[in-house]
Protein backbone atom coordinates (compact mmCIF):
# COMPACT_ATOMS: atom_id res chain seq x y z
CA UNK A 1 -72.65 -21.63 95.43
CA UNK A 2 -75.15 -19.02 94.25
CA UNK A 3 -78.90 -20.35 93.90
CA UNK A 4 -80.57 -18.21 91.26
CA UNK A 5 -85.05 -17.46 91.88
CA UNK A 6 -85.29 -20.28 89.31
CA UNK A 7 -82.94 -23.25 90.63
CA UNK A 8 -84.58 -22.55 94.20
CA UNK A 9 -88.60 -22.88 92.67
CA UNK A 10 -87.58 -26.17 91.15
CA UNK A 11 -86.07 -27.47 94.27
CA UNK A 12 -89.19 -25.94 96.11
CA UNK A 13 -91.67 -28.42 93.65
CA UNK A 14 -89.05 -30.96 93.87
CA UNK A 15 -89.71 -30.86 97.35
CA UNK A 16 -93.19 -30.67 97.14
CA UNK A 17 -93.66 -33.92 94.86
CA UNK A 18 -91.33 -36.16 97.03
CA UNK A 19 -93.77 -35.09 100.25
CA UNK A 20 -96.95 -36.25 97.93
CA UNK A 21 -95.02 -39.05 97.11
CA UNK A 22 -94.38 -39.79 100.62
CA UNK A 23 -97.92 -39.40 101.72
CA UNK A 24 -99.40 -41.37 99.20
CA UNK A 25 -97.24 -44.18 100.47
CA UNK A 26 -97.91 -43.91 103.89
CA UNK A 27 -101.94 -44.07 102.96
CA UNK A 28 -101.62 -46.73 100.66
CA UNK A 29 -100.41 -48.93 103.75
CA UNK A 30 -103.55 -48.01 105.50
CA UNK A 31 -105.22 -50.08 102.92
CA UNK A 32 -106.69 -53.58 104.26
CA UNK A 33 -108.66 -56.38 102.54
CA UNK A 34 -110.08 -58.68 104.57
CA UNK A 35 -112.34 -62.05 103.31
CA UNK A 36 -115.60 -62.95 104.61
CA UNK A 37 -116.10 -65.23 107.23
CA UNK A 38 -119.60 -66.65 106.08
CA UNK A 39 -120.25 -67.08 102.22
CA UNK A 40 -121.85 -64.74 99.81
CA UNK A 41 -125.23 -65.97 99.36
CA UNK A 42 -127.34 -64.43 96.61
CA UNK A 43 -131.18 -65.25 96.07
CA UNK A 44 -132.72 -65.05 93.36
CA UNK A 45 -136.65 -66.11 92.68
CA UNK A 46 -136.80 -66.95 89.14
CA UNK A 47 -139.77 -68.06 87.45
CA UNK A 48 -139.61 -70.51 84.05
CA UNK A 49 -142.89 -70.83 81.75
CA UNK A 50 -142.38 -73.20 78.97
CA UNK A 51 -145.07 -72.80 76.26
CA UNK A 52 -145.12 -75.69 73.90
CA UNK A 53 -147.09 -74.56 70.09
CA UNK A 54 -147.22 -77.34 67.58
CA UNK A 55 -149.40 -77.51 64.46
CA UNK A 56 -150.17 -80.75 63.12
CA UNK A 57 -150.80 -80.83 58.87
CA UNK A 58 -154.37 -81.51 58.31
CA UNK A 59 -153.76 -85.14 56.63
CA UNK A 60 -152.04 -85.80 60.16
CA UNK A 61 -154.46 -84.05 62.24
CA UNK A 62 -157.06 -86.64 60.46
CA UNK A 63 -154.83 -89.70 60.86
CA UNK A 64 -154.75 -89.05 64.64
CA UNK A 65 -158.11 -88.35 65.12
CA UNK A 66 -159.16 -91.94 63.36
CA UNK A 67 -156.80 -93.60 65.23
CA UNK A 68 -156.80 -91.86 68.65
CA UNK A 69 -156.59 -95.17 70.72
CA UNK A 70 -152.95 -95.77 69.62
CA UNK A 71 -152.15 -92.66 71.43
């Protein structure tokens, strides 16, 4: 059987992708993921302020102020 240039540069890159192929499967056994032994602890210094605005009508603001012992 006669192997024309054509036929034998296809079975060159033929050749060439199945060796890729075969290296990229022997790295991707090299691969290993392993868990931590102690947790992950994260730290994180957060500070809350808590501003409380209130505005009383004036008619209230009065009532309170006449009667400030009930409060």
């Amino acid at each position: 059987m006669k192997m024309t240039k054509t036929g034998a540069r296809r079975q060159a890159i033929g050749g060439q992708r199945l060796a890729m192929i075969a290296a990229m499967t022997a790295l991707a056994g090299c691969v290993q993921i392993e868990t931590p032994d102690k947790p992950i602890e994260i730290n994180l210094n957060i500070n809350i302020r808590q501003e409380v605005v209130y505005r009383l009508d004036g008619d209230a603001k009065k009532l309170i102020e006449q009667n400030s012992e009930i409060f």
